[in-house]
C-alpha atoms as a PDB file:
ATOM      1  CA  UNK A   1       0.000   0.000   0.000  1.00  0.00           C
ATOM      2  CA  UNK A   2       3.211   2.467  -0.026  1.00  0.00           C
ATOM      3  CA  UNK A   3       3.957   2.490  -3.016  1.00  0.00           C
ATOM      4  CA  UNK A   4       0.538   2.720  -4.211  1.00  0.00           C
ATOM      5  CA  UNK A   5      -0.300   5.690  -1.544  1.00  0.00           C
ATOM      6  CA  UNK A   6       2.821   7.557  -3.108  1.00  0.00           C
ATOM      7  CA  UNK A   7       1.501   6.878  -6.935  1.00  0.00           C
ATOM      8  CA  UNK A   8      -2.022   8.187  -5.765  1.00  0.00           C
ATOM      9  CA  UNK A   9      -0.494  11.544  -3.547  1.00  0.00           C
ATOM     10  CA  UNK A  10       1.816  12.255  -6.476  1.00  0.00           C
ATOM     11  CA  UNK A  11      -1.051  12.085  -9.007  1.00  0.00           C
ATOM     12  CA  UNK A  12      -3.231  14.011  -6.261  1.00  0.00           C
ATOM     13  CA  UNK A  13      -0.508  16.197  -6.183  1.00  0.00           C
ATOM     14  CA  UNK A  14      -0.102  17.211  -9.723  1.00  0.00           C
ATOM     15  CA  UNK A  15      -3.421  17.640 -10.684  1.00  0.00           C
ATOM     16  CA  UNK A  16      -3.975  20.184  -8.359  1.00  0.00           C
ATOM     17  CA  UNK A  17      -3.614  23.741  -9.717  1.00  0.00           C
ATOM     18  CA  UNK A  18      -4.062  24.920  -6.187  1.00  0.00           C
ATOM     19  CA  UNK A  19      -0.587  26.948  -4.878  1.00  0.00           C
ATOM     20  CA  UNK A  20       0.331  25.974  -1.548  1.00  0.00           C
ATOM     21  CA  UNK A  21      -1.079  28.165   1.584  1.00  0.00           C
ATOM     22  CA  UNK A  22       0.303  28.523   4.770  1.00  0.00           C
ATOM     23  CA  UNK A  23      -1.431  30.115   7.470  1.00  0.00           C
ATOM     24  CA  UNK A  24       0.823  31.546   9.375  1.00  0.00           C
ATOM     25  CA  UNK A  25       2.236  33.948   6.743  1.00  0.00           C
ATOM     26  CA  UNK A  26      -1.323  35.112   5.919  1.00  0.00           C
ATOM     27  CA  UNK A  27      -2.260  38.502   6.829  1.00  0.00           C
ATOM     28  CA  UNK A  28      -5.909  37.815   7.296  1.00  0.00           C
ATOM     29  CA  UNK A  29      -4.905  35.010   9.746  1.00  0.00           C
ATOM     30  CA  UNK A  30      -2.923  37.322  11.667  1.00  0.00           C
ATOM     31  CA  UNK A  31      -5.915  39.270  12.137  1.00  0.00           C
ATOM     32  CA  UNK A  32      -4.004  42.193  11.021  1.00  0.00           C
ATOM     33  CA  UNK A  33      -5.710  45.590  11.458  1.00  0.00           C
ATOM     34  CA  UNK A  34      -7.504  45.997   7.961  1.00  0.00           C
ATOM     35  CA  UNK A  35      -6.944  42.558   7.023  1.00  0.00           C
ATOM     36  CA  UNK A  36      -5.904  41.443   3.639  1.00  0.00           C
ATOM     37  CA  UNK A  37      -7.642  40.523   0.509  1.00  0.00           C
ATOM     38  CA  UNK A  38      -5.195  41.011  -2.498  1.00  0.00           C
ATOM     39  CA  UNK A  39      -5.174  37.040  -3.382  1.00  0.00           C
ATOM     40  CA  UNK A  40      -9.215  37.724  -3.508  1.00  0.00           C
ATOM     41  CA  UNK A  41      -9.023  41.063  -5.878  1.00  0.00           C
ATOM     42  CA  UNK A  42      -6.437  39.066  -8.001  1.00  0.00           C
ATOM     43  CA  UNK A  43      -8.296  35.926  -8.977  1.00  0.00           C
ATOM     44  CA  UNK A  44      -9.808  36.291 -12.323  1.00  0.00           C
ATOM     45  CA  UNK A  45     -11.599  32.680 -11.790  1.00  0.00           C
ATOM     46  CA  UNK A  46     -13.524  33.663  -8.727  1.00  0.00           C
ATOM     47  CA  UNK A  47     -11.308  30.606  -7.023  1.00  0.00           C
ATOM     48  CA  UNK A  48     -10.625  32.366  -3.675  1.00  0.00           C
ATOM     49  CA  UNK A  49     -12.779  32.484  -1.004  1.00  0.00           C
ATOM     50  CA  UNK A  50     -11.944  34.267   2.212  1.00  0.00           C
ATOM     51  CA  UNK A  51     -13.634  32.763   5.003  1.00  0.00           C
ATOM     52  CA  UNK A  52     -13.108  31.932   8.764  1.00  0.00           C
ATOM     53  CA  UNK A  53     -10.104  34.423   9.024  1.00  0.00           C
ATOM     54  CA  UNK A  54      -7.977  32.278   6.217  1.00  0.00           C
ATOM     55  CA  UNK A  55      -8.361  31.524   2.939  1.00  0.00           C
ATOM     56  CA  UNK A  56     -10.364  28.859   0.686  1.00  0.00           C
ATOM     57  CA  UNK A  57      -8.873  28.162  -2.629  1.00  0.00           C
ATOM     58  CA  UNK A  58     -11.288  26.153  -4.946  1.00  0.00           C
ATOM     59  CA  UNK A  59      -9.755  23.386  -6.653  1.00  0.00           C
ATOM     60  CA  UNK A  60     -12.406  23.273  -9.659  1.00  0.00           C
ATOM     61  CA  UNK A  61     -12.462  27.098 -10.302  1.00  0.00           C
ATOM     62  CA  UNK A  62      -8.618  27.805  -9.721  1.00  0.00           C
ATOM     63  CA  UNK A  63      -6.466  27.649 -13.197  1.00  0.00           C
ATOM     64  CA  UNK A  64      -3.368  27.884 -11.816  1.00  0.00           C
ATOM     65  CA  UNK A  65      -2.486  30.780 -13.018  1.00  0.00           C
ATOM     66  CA  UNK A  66      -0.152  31.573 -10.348  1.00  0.00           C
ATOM     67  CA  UNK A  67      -1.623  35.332  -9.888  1.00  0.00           C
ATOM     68  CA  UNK A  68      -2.478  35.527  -6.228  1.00  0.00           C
ATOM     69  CA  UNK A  69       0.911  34.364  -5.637  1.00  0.00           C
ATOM     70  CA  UNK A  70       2.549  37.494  -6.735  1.00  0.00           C
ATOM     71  CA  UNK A  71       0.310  40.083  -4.738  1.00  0.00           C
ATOM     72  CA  UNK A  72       0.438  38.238  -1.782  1.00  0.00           C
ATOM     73  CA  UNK A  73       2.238  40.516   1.191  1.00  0.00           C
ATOM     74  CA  UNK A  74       3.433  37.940   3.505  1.00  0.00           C
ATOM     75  CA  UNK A  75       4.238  34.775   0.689  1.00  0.00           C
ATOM     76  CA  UNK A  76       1.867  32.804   1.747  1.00  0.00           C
ATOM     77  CA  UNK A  77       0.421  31.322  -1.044  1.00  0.00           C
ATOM     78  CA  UNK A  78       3.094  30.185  -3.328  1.00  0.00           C
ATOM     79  CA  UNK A  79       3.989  27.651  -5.791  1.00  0.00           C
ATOM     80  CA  UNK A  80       7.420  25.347  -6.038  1.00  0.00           C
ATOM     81  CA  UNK A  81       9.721  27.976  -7.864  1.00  0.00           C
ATOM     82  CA  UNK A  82      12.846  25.923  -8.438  1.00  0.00           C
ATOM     83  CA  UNK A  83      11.507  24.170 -11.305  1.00  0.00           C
ATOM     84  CA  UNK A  84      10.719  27.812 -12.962  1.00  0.00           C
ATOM     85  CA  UNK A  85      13.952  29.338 -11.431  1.00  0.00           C
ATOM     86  CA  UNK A  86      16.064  26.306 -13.652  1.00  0.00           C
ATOM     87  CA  UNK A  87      13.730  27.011 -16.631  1.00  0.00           C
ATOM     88  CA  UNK A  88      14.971  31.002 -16.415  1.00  0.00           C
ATOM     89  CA  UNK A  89      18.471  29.450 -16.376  1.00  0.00           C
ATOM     90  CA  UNK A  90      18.324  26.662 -19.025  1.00  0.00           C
ATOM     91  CA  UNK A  91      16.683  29.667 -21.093  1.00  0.00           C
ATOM     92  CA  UNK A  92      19.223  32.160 -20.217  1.00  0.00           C
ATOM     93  CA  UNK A  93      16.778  34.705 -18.840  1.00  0.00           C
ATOM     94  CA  UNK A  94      13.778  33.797 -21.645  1.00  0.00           C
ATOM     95  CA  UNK A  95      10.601  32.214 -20.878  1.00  0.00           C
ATOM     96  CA  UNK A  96       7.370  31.712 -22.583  1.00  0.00           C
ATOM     97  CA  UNK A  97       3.752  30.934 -21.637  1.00  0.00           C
ATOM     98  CA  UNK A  98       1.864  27.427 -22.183  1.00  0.00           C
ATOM     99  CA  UNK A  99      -0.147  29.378 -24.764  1.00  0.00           C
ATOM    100  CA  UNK A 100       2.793  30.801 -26.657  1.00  0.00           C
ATOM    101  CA  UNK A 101       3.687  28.748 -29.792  1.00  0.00           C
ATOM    102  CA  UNK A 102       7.396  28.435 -30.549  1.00  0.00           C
ATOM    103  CA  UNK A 103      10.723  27.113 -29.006  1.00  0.00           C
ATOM    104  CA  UNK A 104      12.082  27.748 -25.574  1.00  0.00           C
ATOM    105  CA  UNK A 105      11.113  26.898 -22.087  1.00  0.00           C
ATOM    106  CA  UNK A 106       7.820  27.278 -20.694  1.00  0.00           C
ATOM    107  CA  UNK A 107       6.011  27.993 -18.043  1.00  0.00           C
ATOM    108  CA  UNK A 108       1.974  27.088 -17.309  1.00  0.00           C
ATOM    109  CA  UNK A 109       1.405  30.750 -17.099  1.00  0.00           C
ATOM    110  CA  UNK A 110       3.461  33.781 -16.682  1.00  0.00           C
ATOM    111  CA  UNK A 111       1.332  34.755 -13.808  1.00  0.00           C
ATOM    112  CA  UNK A 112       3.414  32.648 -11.612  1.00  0.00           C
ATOM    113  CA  UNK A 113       6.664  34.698 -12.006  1.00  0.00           C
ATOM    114  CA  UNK A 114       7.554  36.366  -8.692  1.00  0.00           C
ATOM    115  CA  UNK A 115       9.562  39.246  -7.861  1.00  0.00           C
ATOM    116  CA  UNK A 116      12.003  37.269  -6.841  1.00  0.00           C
ATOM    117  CA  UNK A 117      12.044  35.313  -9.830  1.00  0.00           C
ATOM    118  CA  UNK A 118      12.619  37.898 -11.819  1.00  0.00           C
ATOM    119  CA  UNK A 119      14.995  39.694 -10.072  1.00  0.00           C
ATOM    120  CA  UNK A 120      17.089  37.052  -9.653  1.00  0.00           C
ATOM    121  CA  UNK A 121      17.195  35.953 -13.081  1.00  0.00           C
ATOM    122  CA  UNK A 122      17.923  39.451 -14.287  1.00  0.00           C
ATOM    123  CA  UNK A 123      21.130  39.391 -11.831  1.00  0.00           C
ATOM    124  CA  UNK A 124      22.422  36.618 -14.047  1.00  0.00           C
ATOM    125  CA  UNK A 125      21.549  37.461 -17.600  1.00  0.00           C
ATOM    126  CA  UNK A 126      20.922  41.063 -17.332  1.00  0.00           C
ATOM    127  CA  UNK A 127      17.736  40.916 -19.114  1.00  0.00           C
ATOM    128  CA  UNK A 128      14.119  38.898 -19.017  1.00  0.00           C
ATOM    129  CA  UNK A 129      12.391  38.422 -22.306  1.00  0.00           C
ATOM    130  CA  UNK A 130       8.908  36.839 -21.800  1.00  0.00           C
ATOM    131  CA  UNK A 131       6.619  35.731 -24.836  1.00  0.00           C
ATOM    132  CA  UNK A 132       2.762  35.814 -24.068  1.00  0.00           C
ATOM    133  CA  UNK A 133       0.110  33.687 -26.009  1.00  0.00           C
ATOM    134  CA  UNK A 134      -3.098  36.180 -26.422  1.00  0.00           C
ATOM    135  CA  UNK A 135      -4.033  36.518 -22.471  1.00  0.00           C
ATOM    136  CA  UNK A 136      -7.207  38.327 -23.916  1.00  0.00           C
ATOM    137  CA  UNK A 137      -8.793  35.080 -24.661  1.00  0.00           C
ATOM    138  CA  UNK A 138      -6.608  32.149 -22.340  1.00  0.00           C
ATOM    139  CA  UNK A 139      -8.645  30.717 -20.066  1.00  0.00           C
ATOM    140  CA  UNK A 140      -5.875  30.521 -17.630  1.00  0.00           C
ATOM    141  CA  UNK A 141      -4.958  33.689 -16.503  1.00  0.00           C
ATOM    142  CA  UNK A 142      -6.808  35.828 -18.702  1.00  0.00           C
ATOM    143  CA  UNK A 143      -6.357  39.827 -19.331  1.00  0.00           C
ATOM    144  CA  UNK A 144      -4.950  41.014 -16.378  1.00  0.00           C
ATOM    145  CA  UNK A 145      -1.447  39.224 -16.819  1.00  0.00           C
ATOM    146  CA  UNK A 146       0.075  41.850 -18.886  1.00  0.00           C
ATOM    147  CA  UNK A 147      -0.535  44.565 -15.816  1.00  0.00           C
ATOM    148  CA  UNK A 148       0.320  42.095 -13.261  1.00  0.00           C
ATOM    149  CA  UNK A 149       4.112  41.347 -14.682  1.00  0.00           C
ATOM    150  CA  UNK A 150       4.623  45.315 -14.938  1.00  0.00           C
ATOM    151  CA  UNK A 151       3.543  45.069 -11.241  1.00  0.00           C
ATOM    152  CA  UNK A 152       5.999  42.276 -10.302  1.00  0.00           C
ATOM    153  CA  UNK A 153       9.039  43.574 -12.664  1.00  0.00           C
ATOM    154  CA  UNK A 154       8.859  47.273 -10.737  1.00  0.00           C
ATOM    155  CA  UNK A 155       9.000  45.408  -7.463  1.00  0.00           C
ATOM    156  CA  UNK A 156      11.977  43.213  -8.941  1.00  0.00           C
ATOM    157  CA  UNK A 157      13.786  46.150  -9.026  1.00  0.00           C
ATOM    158  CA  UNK A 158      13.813  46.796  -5.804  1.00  0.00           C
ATOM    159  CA  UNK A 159      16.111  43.918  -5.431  1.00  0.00           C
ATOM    160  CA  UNK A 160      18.421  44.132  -8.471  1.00  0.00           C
ATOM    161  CA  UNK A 161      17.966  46.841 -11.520  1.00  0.00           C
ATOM    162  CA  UNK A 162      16.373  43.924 -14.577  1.00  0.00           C
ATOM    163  CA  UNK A 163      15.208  44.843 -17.429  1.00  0.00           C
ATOM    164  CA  UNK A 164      11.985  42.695 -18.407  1.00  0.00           C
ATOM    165  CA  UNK A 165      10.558  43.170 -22.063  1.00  0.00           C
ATOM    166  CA  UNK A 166       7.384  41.238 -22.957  1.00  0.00           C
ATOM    167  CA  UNK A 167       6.366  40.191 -26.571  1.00  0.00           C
ATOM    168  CA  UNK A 168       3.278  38.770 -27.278  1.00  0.00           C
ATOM    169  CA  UNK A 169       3.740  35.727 -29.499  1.00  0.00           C
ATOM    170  CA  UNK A 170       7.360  33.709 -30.098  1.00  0.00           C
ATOM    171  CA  UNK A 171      10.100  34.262 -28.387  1.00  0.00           C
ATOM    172  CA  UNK A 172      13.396  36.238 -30.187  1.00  0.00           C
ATOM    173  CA  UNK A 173      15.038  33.414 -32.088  1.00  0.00           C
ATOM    174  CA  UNK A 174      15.830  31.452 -34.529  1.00  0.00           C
ATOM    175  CA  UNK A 175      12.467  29.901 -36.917  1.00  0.00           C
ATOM    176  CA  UNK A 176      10.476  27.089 -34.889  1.00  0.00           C
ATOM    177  CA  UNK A 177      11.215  23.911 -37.076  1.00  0.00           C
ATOM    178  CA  UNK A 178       9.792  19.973 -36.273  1.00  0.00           C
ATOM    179  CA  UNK A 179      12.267  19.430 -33.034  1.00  0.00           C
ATOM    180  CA  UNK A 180      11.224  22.169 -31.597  1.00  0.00           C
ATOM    181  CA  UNK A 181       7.417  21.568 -32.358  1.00  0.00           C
ATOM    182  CA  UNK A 182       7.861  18.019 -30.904  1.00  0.00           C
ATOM    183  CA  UNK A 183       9.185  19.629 -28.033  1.00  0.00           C
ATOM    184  CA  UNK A 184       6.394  22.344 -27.267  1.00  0.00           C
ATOM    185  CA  UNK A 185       4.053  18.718 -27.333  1.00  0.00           C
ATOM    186  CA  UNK A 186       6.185  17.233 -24.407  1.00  0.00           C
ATOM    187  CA  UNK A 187       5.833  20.472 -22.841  1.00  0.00           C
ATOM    188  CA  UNK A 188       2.921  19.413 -20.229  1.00  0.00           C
ATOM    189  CA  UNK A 189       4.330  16.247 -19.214  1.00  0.00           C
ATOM    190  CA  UNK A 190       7.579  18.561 -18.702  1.00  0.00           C
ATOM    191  CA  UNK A 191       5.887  21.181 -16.433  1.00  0.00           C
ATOM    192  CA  UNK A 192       4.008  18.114 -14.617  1.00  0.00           C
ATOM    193  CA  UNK A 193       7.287  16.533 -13.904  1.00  0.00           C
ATOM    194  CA  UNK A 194       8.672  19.922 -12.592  1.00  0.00           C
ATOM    195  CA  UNK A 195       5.986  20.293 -10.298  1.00  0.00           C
ATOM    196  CA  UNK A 196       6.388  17.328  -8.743  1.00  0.00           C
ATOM    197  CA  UNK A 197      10.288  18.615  -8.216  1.00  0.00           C
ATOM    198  CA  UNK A 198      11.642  19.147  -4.959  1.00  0.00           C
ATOM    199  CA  UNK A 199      11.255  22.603  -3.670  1.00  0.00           C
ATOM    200  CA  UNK A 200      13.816  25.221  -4.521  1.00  0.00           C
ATOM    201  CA  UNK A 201      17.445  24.319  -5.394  1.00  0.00           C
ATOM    202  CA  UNK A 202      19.338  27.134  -3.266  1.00  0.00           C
ATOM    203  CA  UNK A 203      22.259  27.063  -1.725  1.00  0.00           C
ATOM    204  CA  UNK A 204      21.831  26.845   1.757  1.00  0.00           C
ATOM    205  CA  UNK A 205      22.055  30.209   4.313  1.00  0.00           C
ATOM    206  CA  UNK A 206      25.629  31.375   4.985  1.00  0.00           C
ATOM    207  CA  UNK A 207      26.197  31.524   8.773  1.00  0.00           C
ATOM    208  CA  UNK A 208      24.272  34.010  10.575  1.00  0.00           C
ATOM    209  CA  UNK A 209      21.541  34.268   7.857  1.00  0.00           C
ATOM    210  CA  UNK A 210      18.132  33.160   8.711  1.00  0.00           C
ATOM    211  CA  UNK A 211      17.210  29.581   7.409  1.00  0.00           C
ATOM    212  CA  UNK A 212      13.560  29.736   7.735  1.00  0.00           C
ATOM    213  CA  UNK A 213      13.082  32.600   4.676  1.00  0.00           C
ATOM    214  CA  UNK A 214      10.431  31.663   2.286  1.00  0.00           C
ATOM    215  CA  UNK A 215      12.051  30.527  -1.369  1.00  0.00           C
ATOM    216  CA  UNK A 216      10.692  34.304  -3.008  1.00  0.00           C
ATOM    217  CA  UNK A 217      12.840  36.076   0.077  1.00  0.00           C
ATOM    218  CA  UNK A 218      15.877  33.804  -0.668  1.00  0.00           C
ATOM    219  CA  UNK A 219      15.873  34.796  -4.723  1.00  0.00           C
ATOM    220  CA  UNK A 220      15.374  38.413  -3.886  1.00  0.00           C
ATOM    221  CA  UNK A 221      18.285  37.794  -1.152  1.00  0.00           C
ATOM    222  CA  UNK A 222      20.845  35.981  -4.084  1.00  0.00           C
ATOM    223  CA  UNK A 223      19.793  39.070  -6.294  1.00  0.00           C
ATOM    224  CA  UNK A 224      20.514  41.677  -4.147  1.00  0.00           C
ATOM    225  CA  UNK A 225      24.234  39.984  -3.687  1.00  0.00           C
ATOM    226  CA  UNK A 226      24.960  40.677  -7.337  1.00  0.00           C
ATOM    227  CA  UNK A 227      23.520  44.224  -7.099  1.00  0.00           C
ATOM    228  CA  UNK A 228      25.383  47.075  -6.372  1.00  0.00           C
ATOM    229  CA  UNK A 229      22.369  49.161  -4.855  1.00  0.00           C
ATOM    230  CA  UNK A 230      18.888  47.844  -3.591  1.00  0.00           C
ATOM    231  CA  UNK A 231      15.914  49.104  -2.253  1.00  0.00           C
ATOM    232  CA  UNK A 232      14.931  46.384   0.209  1.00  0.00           C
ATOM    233  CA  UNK A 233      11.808  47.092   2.639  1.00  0.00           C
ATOM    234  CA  UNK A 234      12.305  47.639   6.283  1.00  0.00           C
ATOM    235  CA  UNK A 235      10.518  49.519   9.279  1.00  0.00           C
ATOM    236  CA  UNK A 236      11.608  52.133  11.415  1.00  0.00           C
ATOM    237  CA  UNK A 237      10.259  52.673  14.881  1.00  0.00           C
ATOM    238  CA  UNK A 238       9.670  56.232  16.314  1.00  0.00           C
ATOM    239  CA  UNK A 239       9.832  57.452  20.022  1.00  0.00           C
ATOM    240  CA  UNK A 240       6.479  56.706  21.845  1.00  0.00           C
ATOM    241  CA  UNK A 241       6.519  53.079  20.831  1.00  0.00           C
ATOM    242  CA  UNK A 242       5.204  51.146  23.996  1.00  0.00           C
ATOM    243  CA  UNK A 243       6.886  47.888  23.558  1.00  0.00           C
ATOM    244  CA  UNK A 244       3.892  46.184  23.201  1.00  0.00           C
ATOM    245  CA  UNK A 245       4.021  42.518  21.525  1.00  0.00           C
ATOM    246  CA  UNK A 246       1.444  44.189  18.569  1.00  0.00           C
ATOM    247  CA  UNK A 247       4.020  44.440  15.617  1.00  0.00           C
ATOM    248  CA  UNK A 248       5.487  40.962  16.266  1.00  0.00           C
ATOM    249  CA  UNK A 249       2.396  39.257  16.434  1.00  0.00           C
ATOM    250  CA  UNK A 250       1.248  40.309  13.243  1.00  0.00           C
ATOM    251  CA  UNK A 251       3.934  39.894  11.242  1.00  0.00           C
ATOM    252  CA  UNK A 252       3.862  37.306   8.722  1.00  0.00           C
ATOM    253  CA  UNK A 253       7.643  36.105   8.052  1.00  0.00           C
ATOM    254  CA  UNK A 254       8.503  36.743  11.533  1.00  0.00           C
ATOM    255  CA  UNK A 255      11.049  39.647  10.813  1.00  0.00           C
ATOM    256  CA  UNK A 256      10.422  42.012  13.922  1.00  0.00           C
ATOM    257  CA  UNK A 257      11.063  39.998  17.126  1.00  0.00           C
ATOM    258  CA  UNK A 258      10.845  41.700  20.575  1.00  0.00           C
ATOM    259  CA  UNK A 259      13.439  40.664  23.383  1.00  0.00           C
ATOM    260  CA  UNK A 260      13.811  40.851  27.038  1.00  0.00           C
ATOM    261  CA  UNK A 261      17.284  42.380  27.927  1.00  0.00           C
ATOM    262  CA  UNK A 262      17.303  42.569  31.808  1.00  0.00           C
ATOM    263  CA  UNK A 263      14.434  45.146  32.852  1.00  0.00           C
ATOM    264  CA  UNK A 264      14.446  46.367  28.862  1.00  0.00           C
ATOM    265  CA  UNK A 265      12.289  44.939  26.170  1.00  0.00           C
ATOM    266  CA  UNK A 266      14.349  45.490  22.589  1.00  0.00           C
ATOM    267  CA  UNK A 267      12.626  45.267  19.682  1.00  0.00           C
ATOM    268  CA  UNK A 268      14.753  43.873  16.854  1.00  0.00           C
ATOM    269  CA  UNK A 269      14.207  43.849  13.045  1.00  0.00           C
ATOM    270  CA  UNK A 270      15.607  40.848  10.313  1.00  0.00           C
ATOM    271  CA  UNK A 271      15.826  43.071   7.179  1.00  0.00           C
ATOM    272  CA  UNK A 272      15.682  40.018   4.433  1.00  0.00           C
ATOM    273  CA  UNK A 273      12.638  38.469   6.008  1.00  0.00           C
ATOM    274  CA  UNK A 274      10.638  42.096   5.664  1.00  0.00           C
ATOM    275  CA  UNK A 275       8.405  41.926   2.619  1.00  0.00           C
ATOM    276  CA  UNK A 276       7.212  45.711   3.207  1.00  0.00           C
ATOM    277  CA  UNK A 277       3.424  44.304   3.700  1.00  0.00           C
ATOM    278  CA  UNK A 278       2.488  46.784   6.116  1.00  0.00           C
ATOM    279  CA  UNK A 279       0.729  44.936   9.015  1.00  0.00           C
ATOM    280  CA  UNK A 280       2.884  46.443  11.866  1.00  0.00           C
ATOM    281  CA  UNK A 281       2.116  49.788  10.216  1.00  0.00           C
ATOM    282  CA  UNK A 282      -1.373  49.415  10.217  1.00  0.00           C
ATOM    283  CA  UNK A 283      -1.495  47.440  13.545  1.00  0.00           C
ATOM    284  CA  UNK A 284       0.858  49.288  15.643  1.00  0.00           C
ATOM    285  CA  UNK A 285      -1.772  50.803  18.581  1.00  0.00           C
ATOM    286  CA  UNK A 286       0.286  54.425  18.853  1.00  0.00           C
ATOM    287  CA  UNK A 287       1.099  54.491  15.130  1.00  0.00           C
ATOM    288  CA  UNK A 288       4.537  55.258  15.557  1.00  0.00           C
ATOM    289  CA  UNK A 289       6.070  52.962  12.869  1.00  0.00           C
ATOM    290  CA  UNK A 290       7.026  53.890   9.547  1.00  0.00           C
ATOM    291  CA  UNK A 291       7.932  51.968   5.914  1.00  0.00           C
ATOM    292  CA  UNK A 292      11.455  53.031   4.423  1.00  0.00           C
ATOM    293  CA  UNK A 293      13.478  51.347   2.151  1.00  0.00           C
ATOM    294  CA  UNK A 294      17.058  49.237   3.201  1.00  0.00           C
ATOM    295  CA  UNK A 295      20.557  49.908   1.159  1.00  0.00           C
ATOM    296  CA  UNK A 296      22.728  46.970   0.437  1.00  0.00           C
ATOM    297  CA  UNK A 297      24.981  47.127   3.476  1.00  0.00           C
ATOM    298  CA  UNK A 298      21.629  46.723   5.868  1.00  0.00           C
ATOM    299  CA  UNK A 299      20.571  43.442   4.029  1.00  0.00           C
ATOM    300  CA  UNK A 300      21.415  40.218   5.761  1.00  0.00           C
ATOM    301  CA  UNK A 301      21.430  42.182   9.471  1.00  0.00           C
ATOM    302  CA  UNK A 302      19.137  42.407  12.434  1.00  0.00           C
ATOM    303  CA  UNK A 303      18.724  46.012  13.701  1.00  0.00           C
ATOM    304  CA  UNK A 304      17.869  47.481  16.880  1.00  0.00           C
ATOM    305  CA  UNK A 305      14.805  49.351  15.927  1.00  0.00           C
ATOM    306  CA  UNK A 306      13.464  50.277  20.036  1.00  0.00           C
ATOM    307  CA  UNK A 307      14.915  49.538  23.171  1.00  0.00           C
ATOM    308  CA  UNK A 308      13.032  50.754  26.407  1.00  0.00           C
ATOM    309  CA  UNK A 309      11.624  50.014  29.832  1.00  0.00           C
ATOM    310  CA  UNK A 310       7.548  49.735  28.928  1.00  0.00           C
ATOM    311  CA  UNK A 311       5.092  51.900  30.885  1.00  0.00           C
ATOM    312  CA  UNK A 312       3.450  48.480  31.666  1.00  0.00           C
ATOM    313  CA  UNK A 313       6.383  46.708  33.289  1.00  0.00           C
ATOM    314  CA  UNK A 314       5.494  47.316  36.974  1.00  0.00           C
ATOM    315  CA  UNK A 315       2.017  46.419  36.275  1.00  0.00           C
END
């Protein structure tokens, strides 16, 4: 029955278009102050349901398209990205849709390239071309995909300066002639097989670097090696901050942690693991912290951002 278990979870497995969601990096689950529904407003299927402070992803109405992945804030729905990382590689920094016709590697649907992604292919070849069957009519991901890789190319540059040019149709290259045609029809068993892949092929933290980052935060963290200027996310903390456990609790990729230090609580602040979502802004009950943007030398250390006795200690 083991082997026949594994056949049956691995079949299970790749015939769900579902990405992967977990909980504890969702913003809704967090009960952050104004919630979150970006994965919601992004669905072109009507496939996400938010309900009983998480959310519901329909397996029948989801396509696959990868676009709630991308908007998420705090990564928590995602898909494998190794097996599209290698594709970006094998390519050298060109990718096309399922729906584009021609040579090259593929991808279901461009809607499932992340920042990170991006960025990190652009720190190896410089530039991203990506060919688009006619998202107008694709049942997949539909209209919106065109806006939505603008959207994740500007935030890619936050982590190393690409350049990403989208052509609607074949990708730059020589004519498409019978191998290559043979190959576009083993193309679906291909992205099947990648699916089932193991997660993402990184190599592991140096020593001192958090271990637990989210594959999307560890691309945008090899990126930002090979750039010479970044504009990472962080928070800053302002004087009548109460030490309260607020910001921490909310906080998806657990990047602010607050410390006891004799009769002082210190808050503390992981720069790679900040996305820039927001919740401690929003959350934080005397509003005293603030978004800014991290240079190079800042990325890869914990900062002090408050130290203090709180007005609640003696209590």
């Amino acid at each position: 029955m083991g082997l026949l278990d594994n056949l049956l979870n691995a079949f299970l497995k790749a015939t769900d278009p579902r990405p992967r969601y977990t909980e504890a990096r969702c913003l809704l689950y967090k009960n952050s102050v104004g919630g979150c529904d970006r994965c919601y407003q992004a669905c072109p299927k009507g496939a996400v349901r938010l309900e009983g402070w998480r959310v519901e992803l329909d397996e029948v109405l989801c396509t696959g398209c990868g676009l709630c992945t991308g908007v998420c804030p705090g990564i928590a729905l995602e898909y494998p990205l190794g097996a599209i990382q290698e594709a970006l590689i094998r390519g050298k920094g060109q990718l096309r849709c399922s729906k584009a016709e021609g040579k090259g590697e593929e991808v279901l649907c461009l809607g499932r390239l992340t920042p990170g992604l991006l960025a990190e292919a652009g720190s190896r070849f410089g530039k991203v071309v990506l060919a688009r069957g006619d998202c107008a009519s694709c049942r997949i991901g539909g209209p919106s995909v065109p806006q939505h890789l603008e959207r994740m190319a500007e935030e890619a540059r936050r982590y190393h300066p690409v350049e990403v040019e989208v052509v609607e149709g074949s990708l730059p290259g020589e004519p498409v002639g019978r191998r290559e045609l043979f190959q576009a029809l083993l193309g679906s068993a291909k992205r099947t097989a990648a699916d089932l892949a193991p997660e993402l092929p990184l190599p592991l933290p140096e020593e001192g670097e958090e271990r637990g980052l989210p594959p999307e935060l560890r691309l945008r963290l090899l990126a930002s090696r090979r750039a010479s200027e970044v504009r990472w996310p962080r928070i800053r903390v302002e004087e009548g901050c109460t030490l309260c456990p607020v910001c921490t609790n909310v906080c998806p990729t657990g990047a602010v942690n607050r410390v006891r230090e004799g009769e002082e609580y210190v808050l503390y602040l992981q720069v790679e693991a900040c996305t820039g979502c927001g919740a401690c802004v929003e959350s934080c009950p005397p509003q005293v912290i603030r978004l800014e943007e991290a240079p190079k030398e800042e990325v890869g250390q914990e900062l002090e951002l408050f130290r203090g006795k709180p007005p609640w200690y003696d209590l």
